[in-house]
C-alpha atoms as a PDB file:
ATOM      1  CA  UNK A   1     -13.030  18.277  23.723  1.00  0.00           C
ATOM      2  CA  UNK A   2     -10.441  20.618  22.891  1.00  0.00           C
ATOM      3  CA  UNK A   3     -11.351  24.732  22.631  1.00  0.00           C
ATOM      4  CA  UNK A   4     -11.650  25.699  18.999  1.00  0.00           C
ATOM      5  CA  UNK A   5     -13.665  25.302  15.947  1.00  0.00           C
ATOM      6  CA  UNK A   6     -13.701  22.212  13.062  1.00  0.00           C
ATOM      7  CA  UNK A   7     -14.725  23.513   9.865  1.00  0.00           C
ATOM      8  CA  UNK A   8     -16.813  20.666   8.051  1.00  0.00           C
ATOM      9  CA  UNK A   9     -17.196  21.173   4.600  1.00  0.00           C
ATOM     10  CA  UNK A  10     -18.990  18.356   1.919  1.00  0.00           C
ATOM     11  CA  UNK A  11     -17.718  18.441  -1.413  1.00  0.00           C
ATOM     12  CA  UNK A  12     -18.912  16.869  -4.994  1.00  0.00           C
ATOM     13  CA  UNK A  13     -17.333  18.045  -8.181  1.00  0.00           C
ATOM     14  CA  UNK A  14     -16.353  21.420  -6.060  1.00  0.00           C
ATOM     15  CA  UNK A  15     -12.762  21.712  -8.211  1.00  0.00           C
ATOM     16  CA  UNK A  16     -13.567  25.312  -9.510  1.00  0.00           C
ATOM     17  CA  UNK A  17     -14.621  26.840  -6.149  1.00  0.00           C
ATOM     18  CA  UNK A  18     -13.375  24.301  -3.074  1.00  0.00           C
ATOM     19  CA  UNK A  19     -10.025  26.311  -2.871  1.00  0.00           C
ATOM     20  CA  UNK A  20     -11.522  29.671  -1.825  1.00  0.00           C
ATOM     21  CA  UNK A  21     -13.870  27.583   0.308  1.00  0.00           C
ATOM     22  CA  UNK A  22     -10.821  26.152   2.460  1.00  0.00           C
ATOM     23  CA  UNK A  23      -8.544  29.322   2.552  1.00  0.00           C
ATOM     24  CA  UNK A  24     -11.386  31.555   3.957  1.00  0.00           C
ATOM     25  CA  UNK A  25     -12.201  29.058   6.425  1.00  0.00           C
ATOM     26  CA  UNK A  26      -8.593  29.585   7.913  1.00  0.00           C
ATOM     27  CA  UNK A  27      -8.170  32.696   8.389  1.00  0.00           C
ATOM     28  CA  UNK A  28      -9.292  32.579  12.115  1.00  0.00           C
ATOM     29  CA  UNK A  29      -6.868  30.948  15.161  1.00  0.00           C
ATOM     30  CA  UNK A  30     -10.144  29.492  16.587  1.00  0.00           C
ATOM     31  CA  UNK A  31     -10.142  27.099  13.484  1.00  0.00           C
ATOM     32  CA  UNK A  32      -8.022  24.259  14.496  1.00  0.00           C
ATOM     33  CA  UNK A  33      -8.832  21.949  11.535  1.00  0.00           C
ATOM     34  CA  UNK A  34     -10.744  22.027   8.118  1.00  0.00           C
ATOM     35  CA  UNK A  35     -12.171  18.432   7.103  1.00  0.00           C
ATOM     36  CA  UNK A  36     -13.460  18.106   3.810  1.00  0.00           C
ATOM     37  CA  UNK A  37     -15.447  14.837   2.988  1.00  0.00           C
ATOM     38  CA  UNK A  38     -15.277  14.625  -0.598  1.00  0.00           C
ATOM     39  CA  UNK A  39     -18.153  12.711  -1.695  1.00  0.00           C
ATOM     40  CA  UNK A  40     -17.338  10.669  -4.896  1.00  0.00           C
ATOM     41  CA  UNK A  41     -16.264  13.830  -6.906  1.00  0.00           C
ATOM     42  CA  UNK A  42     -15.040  12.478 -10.429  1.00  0.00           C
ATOM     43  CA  UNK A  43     -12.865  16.144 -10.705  1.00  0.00           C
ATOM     44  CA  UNK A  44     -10.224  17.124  -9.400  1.00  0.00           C
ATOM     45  CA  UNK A  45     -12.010  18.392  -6.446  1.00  0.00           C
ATOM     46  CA  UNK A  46      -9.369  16.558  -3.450  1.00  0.00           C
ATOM     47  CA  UNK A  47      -6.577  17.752  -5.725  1.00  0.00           C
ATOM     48  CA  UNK A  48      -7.361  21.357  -5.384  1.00  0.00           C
ATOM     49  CA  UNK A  49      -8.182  20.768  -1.406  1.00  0.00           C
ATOM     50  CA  UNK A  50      -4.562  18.615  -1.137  1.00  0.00           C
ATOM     51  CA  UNK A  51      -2.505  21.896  -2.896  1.00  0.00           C
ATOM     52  CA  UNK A  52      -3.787  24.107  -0.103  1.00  0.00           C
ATOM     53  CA  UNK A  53      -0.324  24.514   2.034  1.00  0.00           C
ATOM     54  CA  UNK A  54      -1.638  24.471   5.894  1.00  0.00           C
ATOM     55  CA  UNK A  55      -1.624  21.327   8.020  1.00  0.00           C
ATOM     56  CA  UNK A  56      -4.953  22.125   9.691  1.00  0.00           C
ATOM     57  CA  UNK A  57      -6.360  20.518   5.899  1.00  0.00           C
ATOM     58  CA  UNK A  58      -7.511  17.144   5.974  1.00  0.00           C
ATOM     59  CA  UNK A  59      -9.192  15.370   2.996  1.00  0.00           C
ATOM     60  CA  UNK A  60     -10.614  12.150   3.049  1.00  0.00           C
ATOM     61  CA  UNK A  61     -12.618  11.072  -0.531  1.00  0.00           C
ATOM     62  CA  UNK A  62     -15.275   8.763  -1.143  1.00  0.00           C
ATOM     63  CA  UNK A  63     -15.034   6.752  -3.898  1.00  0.00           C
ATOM     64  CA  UNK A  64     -18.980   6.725  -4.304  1.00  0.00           C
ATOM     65  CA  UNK A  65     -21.828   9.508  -3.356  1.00  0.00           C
ATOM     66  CA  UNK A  66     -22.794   9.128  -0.203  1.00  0.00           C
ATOM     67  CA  UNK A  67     -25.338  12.498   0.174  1.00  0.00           C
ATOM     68  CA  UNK A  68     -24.500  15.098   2.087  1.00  0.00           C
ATOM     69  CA  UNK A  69     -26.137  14.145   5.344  1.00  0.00           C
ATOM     70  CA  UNK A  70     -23.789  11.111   5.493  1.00  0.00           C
ATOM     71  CA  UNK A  71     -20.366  12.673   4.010  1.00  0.00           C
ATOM     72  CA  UNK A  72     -21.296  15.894   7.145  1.00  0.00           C
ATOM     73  CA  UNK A  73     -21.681  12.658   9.141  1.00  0.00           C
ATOM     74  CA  UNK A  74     -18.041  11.209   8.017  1.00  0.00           C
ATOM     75  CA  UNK A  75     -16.313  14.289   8.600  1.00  0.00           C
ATOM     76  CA  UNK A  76     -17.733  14.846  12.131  1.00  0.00           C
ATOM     77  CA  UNK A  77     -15.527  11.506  12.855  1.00  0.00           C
ATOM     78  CA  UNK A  78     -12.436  13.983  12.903  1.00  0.00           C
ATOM     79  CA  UNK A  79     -14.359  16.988  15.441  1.00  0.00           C
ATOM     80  CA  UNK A  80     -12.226  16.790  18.433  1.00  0.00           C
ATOM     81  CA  UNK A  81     -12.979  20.338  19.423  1.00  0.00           C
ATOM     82  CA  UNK A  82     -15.736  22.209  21.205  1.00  0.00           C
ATOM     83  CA  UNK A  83     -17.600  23.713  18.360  1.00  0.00           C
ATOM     84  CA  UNK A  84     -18.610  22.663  14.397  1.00  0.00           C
ATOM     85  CA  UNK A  85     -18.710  24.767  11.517  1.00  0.00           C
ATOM     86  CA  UNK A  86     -20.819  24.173   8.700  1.00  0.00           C
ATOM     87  CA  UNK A  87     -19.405  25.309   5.291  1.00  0.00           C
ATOM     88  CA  UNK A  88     -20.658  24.742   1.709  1.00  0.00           C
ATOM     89  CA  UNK A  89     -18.220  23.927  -0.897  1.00  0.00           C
ATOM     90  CA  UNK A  90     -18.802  26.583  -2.864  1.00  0.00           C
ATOM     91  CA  UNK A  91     -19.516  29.534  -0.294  1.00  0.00           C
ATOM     92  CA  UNK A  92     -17.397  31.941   1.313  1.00  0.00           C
ATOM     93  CA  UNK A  93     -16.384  32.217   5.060  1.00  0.00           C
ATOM     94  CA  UNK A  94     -16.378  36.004   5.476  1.00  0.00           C
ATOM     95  CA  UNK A  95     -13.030  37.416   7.518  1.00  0.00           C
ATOM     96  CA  UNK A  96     -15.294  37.677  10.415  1.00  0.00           C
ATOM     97  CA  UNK A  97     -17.418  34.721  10.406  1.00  0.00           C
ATOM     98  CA  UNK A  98     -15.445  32.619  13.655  1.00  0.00           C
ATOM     99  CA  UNK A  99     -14.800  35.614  15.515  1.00  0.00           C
ATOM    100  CA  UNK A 100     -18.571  37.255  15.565  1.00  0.00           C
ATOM    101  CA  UNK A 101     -19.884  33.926  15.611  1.00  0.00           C
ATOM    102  CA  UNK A 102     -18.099  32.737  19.050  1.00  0.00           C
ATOM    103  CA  UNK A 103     -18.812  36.161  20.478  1.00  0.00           C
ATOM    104  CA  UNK A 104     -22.530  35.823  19.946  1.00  0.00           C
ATOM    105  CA  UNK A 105     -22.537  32.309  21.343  1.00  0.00           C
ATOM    106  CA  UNK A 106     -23.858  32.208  24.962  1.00  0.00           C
ATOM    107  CA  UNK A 107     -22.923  29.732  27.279  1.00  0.00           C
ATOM    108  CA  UNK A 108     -26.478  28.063  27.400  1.00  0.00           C
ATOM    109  CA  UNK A 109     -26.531  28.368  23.560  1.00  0.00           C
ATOM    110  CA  UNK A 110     -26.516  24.585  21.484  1.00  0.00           C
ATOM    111  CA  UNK A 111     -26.597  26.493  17.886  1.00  0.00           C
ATOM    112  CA  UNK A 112     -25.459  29.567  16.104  1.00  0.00           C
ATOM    113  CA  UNK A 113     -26.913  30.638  12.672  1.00  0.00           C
ATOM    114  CA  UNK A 114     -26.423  33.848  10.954  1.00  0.00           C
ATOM    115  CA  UNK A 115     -27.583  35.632   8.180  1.00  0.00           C
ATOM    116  CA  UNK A 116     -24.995  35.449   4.067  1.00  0.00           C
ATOM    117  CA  UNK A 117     -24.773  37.953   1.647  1.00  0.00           C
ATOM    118  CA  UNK A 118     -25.908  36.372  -1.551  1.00  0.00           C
ATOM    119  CA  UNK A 119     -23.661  36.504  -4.653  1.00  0.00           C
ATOM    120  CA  UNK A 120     -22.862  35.286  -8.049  1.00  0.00           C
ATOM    121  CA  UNK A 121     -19.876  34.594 -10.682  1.00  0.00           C
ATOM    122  CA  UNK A 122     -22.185  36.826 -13.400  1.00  0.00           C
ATOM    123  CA  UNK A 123     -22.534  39.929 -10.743  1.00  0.00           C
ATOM    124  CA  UNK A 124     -19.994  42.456  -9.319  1.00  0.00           C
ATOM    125  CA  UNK A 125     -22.236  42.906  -5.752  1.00  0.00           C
ATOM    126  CA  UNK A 126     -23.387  40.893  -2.960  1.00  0.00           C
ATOM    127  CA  UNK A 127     -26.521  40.720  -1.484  1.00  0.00           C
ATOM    128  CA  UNK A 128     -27.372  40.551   1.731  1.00  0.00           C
ATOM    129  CA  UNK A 129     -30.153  38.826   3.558  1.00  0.00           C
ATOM    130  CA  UNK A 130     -32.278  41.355   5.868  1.00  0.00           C
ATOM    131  CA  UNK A 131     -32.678  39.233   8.611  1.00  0.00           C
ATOM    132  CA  UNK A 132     -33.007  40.146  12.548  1.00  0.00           C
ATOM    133  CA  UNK A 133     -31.876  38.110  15.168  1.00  0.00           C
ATOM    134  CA  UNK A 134     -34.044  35.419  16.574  1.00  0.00           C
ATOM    135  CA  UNK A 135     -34.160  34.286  20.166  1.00  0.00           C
ATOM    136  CA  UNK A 136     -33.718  30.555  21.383  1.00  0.00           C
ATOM    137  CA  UNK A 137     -37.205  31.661  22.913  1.00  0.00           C
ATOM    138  CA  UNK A 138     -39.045  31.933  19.293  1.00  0.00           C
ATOM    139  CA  UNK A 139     -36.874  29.077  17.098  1.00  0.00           C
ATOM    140  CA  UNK A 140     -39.027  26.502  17.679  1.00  0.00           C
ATOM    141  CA  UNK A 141     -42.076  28.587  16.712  1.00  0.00           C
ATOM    142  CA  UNK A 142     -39.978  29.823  13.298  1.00  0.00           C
ATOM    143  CA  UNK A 143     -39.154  26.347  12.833  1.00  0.00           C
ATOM    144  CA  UNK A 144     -42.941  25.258  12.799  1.00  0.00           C
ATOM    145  CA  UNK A 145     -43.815  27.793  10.017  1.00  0.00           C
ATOM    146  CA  UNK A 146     -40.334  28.264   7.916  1.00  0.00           C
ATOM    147  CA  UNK A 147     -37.019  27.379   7.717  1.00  0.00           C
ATOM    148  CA  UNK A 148     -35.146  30.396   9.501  1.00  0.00           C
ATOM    149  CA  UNK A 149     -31.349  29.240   9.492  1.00  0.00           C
ATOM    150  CA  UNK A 150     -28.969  28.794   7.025  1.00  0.00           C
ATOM    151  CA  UNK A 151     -27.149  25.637   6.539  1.00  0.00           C
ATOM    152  CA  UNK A 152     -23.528  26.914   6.234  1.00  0.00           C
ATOM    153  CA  UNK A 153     -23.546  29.544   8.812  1.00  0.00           C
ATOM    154  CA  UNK A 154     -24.257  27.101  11.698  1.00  0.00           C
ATOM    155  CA  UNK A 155     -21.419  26.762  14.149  1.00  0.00           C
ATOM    156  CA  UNK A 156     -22.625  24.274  16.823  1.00  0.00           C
ATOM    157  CA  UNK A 157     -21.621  22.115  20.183  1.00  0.00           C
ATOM    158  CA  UNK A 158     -19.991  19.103  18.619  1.00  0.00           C
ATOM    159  CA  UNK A 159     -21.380  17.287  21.403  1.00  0.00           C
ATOM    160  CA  UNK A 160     -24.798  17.983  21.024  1.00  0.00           C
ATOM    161  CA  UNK A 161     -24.367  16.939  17.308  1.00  0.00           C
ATOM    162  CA  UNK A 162     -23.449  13.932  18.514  1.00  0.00           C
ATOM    163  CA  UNK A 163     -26.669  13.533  21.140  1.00  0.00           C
ATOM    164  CA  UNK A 164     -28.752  13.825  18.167  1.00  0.00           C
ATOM    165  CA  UNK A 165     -26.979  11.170  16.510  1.00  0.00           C
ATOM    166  CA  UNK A 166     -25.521  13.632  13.464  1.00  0.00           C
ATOM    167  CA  UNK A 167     -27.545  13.676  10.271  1.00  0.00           C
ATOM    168  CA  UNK A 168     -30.519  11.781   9.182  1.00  0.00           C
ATOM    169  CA  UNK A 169     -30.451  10.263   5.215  1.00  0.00           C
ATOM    170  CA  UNK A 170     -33.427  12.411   4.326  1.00  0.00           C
ATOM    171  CA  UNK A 171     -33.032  15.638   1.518  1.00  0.00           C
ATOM    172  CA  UNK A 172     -33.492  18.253   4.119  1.00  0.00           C
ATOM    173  CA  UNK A 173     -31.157  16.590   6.436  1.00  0.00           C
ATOM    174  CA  UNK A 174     -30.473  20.253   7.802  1.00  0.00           C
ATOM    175  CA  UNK A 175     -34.357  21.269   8.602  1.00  0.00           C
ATOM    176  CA  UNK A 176     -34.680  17.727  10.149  1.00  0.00           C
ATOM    177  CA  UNK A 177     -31.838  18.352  12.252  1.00  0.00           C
ATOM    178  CA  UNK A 178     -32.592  21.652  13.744  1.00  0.00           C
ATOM    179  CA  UNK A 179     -36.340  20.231  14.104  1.00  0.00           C
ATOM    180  CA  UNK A 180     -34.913  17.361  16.526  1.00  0.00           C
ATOM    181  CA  UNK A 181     -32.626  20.013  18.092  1.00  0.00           C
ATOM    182  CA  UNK A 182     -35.321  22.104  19.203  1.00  0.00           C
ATOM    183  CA  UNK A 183     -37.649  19.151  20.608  1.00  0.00           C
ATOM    184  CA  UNK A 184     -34.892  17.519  22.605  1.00  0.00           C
ATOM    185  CA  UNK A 185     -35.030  21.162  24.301  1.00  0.00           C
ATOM    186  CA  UNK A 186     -31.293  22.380  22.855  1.00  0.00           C
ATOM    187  CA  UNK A 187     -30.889  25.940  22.014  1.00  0.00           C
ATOM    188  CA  UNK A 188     -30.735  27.413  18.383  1.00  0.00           C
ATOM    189  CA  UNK A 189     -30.332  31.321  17.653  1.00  0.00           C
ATOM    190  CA  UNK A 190     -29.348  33.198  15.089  1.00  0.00           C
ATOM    191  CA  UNK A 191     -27.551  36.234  15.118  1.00  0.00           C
ATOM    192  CA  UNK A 192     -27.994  39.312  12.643  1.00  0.00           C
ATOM    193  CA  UNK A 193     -24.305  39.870  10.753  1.00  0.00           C
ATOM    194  CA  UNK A 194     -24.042  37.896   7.884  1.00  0.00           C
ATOM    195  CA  UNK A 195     -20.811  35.736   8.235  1.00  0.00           C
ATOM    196  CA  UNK A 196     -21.088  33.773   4.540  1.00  0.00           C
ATOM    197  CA  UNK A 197     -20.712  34.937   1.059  1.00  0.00           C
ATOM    198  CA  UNK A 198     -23.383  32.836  -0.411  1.00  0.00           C
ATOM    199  CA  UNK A 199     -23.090  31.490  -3.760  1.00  0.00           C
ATOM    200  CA  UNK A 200     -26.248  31.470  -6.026  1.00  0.00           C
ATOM    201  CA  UNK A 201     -25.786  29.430  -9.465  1.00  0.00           C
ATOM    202  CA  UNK A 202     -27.906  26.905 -11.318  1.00  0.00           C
ATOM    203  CA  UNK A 203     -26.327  23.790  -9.701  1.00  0.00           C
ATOM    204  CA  UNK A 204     -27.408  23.941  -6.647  1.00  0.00           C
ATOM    205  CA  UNK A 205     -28.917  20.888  -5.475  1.00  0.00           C
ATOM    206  CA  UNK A 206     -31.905  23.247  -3.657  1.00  0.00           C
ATOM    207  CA  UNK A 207     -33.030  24.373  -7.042  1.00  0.00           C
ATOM    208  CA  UNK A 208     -33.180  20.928  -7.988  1.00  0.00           C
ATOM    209  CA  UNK A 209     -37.483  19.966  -8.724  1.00  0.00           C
ATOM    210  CA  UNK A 210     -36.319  16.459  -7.851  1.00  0.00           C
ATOM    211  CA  UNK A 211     -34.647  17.508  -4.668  1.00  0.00           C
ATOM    212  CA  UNK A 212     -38.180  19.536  -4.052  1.00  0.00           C
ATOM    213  CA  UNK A 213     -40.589  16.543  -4.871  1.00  0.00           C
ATOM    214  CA  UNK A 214     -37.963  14.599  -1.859  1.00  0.00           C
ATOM    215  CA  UNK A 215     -38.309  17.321   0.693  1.00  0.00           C
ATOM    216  CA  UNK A 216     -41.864  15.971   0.399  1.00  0.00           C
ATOM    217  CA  UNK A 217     -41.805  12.228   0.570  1.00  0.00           C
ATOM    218  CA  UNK A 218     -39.803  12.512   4.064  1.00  0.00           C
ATOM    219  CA  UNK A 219     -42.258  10.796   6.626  1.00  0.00           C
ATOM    220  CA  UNK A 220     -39.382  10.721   9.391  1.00  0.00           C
ATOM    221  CA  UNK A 221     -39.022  15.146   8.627  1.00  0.00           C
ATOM    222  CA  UNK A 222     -42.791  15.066   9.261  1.00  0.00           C
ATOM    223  CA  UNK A 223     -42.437  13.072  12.347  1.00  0.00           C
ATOM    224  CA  UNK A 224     -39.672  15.260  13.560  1.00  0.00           C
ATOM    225  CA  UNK A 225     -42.026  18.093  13.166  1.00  0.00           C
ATOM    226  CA  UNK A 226     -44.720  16.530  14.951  1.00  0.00           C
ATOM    227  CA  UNK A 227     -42.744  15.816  17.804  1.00  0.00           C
ATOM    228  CA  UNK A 228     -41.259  19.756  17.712  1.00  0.00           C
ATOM    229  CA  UNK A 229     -44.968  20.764  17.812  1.00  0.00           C
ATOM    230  CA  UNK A 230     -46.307  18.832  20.923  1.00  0.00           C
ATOM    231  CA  UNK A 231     -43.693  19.915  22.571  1.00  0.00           C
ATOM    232  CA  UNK A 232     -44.087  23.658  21.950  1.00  0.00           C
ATOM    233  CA  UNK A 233     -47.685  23.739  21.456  1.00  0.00           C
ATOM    234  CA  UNK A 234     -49.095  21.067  22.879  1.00  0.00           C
ATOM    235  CA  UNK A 235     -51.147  20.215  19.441  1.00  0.00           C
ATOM    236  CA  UNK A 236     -49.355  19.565  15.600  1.00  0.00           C
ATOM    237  CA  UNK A 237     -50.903  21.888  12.990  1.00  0.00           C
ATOM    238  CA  UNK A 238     -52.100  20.554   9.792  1.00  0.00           C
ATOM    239  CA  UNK A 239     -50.021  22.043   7.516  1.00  0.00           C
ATOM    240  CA  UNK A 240     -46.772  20.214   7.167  1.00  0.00           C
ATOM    241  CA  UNK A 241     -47.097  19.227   3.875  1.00  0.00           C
ATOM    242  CA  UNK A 242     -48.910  22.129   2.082  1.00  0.00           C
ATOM    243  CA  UNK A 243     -45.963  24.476   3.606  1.00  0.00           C
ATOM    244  CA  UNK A 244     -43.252  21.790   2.082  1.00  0.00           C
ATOM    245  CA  UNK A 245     -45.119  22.383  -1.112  1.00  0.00           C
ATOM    246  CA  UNK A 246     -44.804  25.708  -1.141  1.00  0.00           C
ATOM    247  CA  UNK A 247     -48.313  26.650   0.261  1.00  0.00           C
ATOM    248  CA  UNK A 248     -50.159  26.535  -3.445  1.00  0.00           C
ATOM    249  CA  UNK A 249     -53.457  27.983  -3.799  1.00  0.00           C
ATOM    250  CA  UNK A 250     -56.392  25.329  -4.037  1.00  0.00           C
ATOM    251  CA  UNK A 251     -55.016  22.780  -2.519  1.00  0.00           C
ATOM    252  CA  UNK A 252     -55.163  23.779   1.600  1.00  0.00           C
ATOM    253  CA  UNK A 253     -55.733  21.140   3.864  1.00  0.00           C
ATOM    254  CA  UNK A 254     -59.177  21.372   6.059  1.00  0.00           C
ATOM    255  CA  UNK A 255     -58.951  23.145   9.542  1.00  0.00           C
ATOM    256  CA  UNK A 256     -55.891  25.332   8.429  1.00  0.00           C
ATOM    257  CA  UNK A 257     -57.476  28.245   8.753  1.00  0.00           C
ATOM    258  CA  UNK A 258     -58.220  27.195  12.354  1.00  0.00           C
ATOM    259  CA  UNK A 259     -54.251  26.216  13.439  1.00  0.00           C
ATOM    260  CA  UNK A 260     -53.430  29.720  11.762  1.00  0.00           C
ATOM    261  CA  UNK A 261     -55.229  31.415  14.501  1.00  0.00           C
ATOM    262  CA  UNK A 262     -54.028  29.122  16.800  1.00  0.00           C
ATOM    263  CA  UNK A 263     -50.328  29.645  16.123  1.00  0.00           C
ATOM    264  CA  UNK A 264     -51.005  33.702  16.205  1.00  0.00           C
ATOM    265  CA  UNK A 265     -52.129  33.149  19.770  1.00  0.00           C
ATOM    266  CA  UNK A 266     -49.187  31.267  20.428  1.00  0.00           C
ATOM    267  CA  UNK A 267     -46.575  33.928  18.332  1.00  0.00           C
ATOM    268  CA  UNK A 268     -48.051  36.812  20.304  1.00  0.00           C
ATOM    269  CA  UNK A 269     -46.651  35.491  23.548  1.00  0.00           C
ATOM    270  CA  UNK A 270     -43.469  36.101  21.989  1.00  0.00           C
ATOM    271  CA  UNK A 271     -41.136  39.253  22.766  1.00  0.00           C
ATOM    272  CA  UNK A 272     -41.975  42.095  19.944  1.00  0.00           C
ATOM    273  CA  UNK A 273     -38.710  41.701  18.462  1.00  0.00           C
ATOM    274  CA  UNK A 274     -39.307  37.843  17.209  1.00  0.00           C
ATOM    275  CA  UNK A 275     -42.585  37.538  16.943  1.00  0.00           C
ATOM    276  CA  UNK A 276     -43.278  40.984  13.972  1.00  0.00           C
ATOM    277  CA  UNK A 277     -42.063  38.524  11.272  1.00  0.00           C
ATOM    278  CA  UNK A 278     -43.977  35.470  12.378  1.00  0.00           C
ATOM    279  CA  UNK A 279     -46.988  37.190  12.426  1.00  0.00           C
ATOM    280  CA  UNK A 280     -46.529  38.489   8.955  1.00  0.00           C
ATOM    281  CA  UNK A 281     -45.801  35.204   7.845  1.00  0.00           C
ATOM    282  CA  UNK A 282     -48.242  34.186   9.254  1.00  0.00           C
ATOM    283  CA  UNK A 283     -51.420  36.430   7.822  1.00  0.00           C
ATOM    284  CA  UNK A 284     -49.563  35.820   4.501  1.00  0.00           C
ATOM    285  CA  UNK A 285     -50.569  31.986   4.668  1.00  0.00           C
ATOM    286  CA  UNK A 286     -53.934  32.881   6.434  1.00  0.00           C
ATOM    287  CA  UNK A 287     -54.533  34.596   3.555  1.00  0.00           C
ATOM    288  CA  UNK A 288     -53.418  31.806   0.472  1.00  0.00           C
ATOM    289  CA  UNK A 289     -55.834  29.322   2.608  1.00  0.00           C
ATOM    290  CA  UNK A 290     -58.652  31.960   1.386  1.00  0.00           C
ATOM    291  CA  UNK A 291     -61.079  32.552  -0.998  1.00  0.00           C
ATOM    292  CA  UNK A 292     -60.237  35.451  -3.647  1.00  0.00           C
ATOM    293  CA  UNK A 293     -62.732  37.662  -2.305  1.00  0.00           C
ATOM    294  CA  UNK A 294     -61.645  36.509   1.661  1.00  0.00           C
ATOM    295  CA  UNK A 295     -57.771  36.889   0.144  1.00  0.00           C
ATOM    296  CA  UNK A 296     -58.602  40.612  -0.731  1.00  0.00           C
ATOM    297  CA  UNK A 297     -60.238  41.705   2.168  1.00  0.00           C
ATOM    298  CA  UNK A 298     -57.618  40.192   4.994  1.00  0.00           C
ATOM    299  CA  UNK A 299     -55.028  41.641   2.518  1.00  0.00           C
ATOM    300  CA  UNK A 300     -56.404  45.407   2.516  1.00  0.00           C
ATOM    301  CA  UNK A 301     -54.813  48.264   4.303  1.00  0.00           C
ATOM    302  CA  UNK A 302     -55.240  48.835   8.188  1.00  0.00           C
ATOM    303  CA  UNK A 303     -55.413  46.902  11.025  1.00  0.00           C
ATOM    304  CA  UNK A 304     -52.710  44.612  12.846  1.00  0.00           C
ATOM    305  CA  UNK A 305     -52.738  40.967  14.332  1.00  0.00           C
ATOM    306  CA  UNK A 306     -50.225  42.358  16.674  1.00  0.00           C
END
């Protein structure tokens, strides 16, 4: 492996935004190549990427959709450096991303996340995400109750991508990913500058109720979790799929409210710093797996699980 950073970046019918995509990408020296695996666009999506003067480009099309999980997959062919970069199509690498990113990566660090700024084409400001660091030491526990890292801020060890074997065909091929990550015992933190402009519009494929109802129907994600939680815990909770759904009142699974206490044993082991959020998220589903009258007295003022 050669120092430096490949920028992967899957694109579908990205003509209008792929351009901005690829030029902010390359405004670090630790970039040594952008790959974009164009996946069966039917713009003019590898046109735009082709016009971009700078021979670290590369652009390789697919004549027919392959997913995202599999075009990432393609494009990981061409990583002959140390680290990955994830990038979205339509998101923006901010001026900073490579350089804070590499300086927050540790040597005994697998994965680096950070936090975006959300924006869109109909608003003049940015948002961003209020999101503290989190510790290799409390990922796996975020990853058993949420989904703490963002897709195209992860810049990782191209060789550990390859130990796991890249992506899985499955529509949260990220989640499953960092889910094997963590229980083959690599290292995932994120860091607390956001590094990508973030680009909310109606498209995306995450706002998608089919791409919800698949998140669901993924036995080899629930396996993947499973395996995560005997190896952190040493038991699985039983609430895999009403989390996926979007933990909706009447419909908790039996003996939730027991792993919920279980977990908050578990979380308070943690250092202060990671474990404040967990335990709010925590109470928050201890609290939908209630009764209305239970739901308003755990949710009254005073007292601390902390």
């Amino acid at each position: 492996m050669i120092p430096g950073i490949t920028v992967c970046i899957p694109a579908r019918n990205a003509a209008r935004t792929i351009r901005h995509a690829v030029q902010s990408s390359l405004t670090s020296d630790a970039v040594v190549r952008v790959v974009i695996r164009d996946d069966g666009s039917d713009d003019r999506t590898a046109d735009v990427v082709r016009s971009v003067a700078d021979p670290r480009v590369l652009v390789h099309p697919e004549h027919h959709a392959v997913g995202h999980g599999a075009a990432m997959n393609a494009a990981l062919d061409y990583a002959d450096t140390e680290f990955v970069a994830r990038m979205d199509a339509d998101d923006v690498a901010l001026p900073w991303r490579f350089s804070a990113q590499l300086r927050s990566f540790r040597y005994d660090d697998d994965f680096v996340f950070s936090p975006v700024l959300h924006f869109s084409d109909s608003s003049r400001w940015a948002r961003p995400q209020r999101l503290t660091a989190t510790s290799p030491e409390a990922a796996a526990a975020r990853l058993l109750v949420e989904n703490p890292f963002m897709h195209p801020t992860m810049l990782a060890r191209t060789q550990v991508l390859r130990a796991l074997a890249g992506y899985r065909s499955v529509a949260s091929e990220d989640y499953d990913l960092w889910l094997r990550a963590a229980a083959a015992g690599f290292s995932l933190r994120r860091a607390a500058m956001p590094v990508v402009a973030y680009r909310r519009h109606g498209g995306q494929l995450s706002r998608s109720p089919e791409w919800s109802r698949a998140r669901l129907a993924s036995p080899d994600v629930e396996t993947a979790f499973d395996a995560l939680a005997l190896r952190e815990l040493g038991w699985v909770p039983r609430w895999f799929r009403w989390r996926r759904a979007g933990f909706p009142l009447g419909a908790t699974p039996d003996g939730i409210h027991d792993d919920v206490e279980r977990m908050l044993v578990h979380v308070r082991q943690l250092p202060p710093g990671d474990r404040s959020h967990l335990v709010r998220r925590l109470r928050w589903m201890r609290s939908r797996a209630s009764s209305p009258d239970e739901r308003s007295a755990r949710l009254s003022p005073g007292g601390s699980d902390e």
